[in-house]
C-alpha atoms as a PDB file:
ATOM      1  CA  UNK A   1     104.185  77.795 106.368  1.00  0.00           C
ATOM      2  CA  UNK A   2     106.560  79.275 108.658  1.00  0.00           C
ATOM      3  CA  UNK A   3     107.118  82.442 107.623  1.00  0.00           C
ATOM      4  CA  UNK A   4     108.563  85.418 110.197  1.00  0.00           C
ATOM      5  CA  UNK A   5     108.212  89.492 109.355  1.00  0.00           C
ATOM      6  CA  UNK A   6     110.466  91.800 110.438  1.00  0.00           C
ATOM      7  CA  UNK A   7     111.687  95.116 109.260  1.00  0.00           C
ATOM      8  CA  UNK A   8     112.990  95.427 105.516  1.00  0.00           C
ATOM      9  CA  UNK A   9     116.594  96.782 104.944  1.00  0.00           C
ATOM     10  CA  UNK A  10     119.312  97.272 102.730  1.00  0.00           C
ATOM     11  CA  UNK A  11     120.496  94.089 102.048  1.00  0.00           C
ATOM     12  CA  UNK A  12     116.801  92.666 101.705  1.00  0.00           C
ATOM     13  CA  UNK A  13     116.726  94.608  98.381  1.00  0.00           C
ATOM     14  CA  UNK A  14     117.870  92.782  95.395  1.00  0.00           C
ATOM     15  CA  UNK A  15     115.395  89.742  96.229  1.00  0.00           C
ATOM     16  CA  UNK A  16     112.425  92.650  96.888  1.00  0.00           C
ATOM     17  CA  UNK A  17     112.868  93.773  93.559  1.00  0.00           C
ATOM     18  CA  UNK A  18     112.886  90.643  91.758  1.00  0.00           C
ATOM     19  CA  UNK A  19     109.869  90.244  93.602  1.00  0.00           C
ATOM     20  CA  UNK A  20     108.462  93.309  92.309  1.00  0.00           C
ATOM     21  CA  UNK A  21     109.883  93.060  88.752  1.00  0.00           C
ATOM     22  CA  UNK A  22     107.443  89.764  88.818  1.00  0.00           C
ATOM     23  CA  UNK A  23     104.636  91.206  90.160  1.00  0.00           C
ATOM     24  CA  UNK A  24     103.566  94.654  88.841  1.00  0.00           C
ATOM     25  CA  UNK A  25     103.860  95.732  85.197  1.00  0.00           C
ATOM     26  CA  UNK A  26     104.949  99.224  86.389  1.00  0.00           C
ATOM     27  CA  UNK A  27     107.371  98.222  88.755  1.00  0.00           C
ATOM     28  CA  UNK A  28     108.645 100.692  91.767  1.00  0.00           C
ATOM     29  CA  UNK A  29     112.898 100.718  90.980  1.00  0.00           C
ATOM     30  CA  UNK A  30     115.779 100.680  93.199  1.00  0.00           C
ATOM     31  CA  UNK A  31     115.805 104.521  94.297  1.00  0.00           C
ATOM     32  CA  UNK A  32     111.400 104.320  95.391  1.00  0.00           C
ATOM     33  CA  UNK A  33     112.631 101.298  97.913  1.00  0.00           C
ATOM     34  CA  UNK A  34     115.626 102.790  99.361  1.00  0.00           C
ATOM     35  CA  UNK A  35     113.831 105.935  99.957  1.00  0.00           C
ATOM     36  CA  UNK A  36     110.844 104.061 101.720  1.00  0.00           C
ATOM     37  CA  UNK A  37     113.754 102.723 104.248  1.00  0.00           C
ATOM     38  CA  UNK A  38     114.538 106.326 105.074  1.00  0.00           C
ATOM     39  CA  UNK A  39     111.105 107.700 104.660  1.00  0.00           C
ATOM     40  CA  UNK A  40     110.136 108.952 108.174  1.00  0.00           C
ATOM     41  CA  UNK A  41     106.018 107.820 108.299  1.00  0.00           C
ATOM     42  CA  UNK A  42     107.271 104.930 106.101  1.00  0.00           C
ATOM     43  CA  UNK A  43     106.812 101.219 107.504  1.00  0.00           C
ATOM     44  CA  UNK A  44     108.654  98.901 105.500  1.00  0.00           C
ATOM     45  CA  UNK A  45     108.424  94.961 105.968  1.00  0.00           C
ATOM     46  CA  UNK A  46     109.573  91.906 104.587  1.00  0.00           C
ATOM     47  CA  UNK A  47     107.902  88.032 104.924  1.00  0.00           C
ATOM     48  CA  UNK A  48     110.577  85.978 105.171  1.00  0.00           C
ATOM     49  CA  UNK A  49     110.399  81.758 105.090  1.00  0.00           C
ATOM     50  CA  UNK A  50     113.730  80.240 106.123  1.00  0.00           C
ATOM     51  CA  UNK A  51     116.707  82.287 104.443  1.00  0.00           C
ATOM     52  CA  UNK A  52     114.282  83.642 101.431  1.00  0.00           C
ATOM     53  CA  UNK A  53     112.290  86.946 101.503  1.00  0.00           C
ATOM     54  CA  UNK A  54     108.946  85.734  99.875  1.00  0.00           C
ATOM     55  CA  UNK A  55     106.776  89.135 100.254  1.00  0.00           C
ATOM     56  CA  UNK A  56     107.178  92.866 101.588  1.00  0.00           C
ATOM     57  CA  UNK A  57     104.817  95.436 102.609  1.00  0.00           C
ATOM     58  CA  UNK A  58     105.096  99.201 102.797  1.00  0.00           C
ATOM     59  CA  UNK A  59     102.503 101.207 104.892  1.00  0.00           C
ATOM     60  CA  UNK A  60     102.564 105.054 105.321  1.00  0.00           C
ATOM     61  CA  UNK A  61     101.550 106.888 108.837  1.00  0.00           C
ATOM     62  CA  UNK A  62      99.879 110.191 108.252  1.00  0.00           C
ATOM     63  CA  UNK A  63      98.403 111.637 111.666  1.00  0.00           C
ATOM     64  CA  UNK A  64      95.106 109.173 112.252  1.00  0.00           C
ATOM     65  CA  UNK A  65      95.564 107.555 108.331  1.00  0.00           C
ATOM     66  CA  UNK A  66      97.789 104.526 107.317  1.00  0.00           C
ATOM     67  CA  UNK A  67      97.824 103.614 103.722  1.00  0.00           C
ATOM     68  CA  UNK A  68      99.328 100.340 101.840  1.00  0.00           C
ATOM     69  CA  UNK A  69     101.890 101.897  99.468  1.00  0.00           C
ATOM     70  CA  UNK A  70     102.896  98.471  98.081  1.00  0.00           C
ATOM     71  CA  UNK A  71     102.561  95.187  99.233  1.00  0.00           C
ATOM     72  CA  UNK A  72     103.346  91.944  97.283  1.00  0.00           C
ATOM     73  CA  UNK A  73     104.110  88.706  97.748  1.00  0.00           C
ATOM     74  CA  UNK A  74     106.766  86.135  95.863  1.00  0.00           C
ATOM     75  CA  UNK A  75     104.770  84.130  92.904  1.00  0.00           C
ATOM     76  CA  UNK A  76     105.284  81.126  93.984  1.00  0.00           C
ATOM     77  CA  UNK A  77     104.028  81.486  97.202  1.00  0.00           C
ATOM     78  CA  UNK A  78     100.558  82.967  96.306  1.00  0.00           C
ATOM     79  CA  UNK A  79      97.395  81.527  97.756  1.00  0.00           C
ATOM     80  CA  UNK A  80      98.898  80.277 100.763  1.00  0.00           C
ATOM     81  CA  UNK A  81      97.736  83.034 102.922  1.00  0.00           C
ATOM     82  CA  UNK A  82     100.729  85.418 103.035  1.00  0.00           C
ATOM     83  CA  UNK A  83      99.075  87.902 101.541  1.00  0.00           C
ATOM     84  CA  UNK A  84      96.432  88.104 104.516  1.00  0.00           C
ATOM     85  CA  UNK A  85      99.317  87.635 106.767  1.00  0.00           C
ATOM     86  CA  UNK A  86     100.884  91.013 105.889  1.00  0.00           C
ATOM     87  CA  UNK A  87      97.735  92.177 105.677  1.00  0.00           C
ATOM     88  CA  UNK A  88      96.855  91.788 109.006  1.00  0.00           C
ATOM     89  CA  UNK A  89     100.412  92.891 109.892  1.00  0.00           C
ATOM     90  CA  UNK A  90      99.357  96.180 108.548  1.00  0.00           C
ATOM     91  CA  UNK A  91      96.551  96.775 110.895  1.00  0.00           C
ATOM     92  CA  UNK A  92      98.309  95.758 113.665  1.00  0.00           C
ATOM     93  CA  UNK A  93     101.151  98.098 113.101  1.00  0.00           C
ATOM     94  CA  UNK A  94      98.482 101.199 111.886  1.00  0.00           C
ATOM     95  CA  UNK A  95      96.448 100.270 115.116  1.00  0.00           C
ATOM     96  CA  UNK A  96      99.885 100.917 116.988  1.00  0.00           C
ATOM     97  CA  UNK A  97     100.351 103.967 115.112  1.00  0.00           C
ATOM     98  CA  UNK A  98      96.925 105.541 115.956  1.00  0.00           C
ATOM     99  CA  UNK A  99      95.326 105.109 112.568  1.00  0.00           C
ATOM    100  CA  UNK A 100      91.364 104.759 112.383  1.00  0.00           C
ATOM    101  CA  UNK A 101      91.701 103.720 108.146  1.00  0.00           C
ATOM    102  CA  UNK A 102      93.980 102.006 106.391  1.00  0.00           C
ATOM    103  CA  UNK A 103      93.563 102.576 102.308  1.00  0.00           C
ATOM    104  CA  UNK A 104      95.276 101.339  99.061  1.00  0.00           C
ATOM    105  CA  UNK A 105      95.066 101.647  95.656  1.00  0.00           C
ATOM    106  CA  UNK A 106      94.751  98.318  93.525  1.00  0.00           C
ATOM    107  CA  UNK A 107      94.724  98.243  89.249  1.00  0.00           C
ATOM    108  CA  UNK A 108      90.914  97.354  88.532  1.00  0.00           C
ATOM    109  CA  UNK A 109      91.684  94.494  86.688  1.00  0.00           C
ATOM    110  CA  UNK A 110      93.671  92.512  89.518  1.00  0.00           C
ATOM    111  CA  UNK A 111      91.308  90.195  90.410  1.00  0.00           C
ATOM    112  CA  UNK A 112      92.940  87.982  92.377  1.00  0.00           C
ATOM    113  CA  UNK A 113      94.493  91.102  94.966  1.00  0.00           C
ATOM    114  CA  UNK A 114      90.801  93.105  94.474  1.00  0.00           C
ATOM    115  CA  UNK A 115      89.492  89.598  96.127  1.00  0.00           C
ATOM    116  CA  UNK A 116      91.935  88.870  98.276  1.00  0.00           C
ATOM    117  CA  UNK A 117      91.147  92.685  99.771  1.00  0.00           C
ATOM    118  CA  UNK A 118      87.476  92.143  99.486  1.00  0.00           C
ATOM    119  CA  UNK A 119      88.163  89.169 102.550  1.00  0.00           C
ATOM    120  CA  UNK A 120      89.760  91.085 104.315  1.00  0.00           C
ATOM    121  CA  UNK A 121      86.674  94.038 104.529  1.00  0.00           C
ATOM    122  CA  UNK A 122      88.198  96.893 102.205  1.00  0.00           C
ATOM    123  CA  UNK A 123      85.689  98.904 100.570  1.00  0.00           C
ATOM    124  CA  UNK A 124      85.065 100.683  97.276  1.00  0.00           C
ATOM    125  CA  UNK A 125      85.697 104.112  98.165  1.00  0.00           C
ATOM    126  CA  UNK A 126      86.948 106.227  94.793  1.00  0.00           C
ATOM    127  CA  UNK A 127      88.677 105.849  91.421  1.00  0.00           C
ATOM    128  CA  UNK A 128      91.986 107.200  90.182  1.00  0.00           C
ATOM    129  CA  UNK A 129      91.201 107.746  86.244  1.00  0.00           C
ATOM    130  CA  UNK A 130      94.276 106.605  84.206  1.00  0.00           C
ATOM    131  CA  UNK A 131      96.385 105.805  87.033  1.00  0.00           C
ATOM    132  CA  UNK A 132      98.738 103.291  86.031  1.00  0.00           C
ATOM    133  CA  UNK A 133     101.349 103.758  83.476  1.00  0.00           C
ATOM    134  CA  UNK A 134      99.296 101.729  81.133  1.00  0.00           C
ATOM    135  CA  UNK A 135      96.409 104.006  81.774  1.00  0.00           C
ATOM    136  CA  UNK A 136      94.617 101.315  83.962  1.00  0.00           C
ATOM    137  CA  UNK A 137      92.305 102.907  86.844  1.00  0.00           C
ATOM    138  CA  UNK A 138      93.032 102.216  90.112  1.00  0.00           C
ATOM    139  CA  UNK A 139      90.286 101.782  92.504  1.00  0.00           C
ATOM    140  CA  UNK A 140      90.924 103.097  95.953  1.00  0.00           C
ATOM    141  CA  UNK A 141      89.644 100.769  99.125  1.00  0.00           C
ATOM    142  CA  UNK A 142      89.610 101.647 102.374  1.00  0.00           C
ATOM    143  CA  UNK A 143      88.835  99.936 105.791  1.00  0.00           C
ATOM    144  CA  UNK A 144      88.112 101.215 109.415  1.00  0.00           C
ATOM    145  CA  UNK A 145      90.135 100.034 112.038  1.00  0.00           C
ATOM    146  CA  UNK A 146      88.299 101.072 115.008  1.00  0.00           C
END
């Protein structure tokens, strides 16, 4: 698949959130995205194929830290590699940046995104008890980029 990523903006918004709407249970809203495209050590990206946004990713710079705020990718097109795409994305643009980690938070019982990170070398490194609105965990994974 042919897919391009370039930098999200306003217009890119009503088919991010439809995205989003089908992808999380807790779903970020209007006002989270257009702050991330004002959000100074925000990185916001879109995967586009053709004329249709089919998956974003938003990555925070903090002095030598990047972390994956949100990242997801169009249901139709899962398991065809775009979420590794982004993925590596990210630690190209967190390299550039000057990070050394990149984290995330994932709900522990997304398998298929808790495997999906596991390829690409993320690491157990805490729990957030009762983080999700539904009073999942989340697990927090990290990976060096050096």
């Amino acid at each position: 698949m042919n897919a391009q990523i370039r930098r999200a903006d306003e217009r890119d918004l009503p088919a991010i959130l439809a995205i989003e709407e089908r992808s999380f249970v807790t779903a970020w809203t209007d006002d989270f995205f257009r702050h991330e495209l004002r959000n100074p050590i925000s990185r916001f990206y879109i995967l586009q194929n053709e004329a249709q946004i089919i998956g974003y990713i938003i990555i925070w710079m903090v002095a030598d830290e990047s972390h994956i705020a949100n990242l997801a990718v169009h249901p139709e097109f899962r398991s065809a590699g775009l979420g590794g795409k982004l993925l590596n994305f990210a630690f190209k643009i967190a390299r550039r940046n000057g990070a050394k980690t990149i984290t995330l938070e994932v709900n522990e019982h997304n398998t298929a995104a808790r495997r999906l990170y596991q390829k690409y070398q993320f690491a157990l490194t805490g729990r957030r008890a009762r983080y999700y609105e539904n009073r999942d965990d989340a697990l927090i994974l990290t990976r060096s980029l050096e």
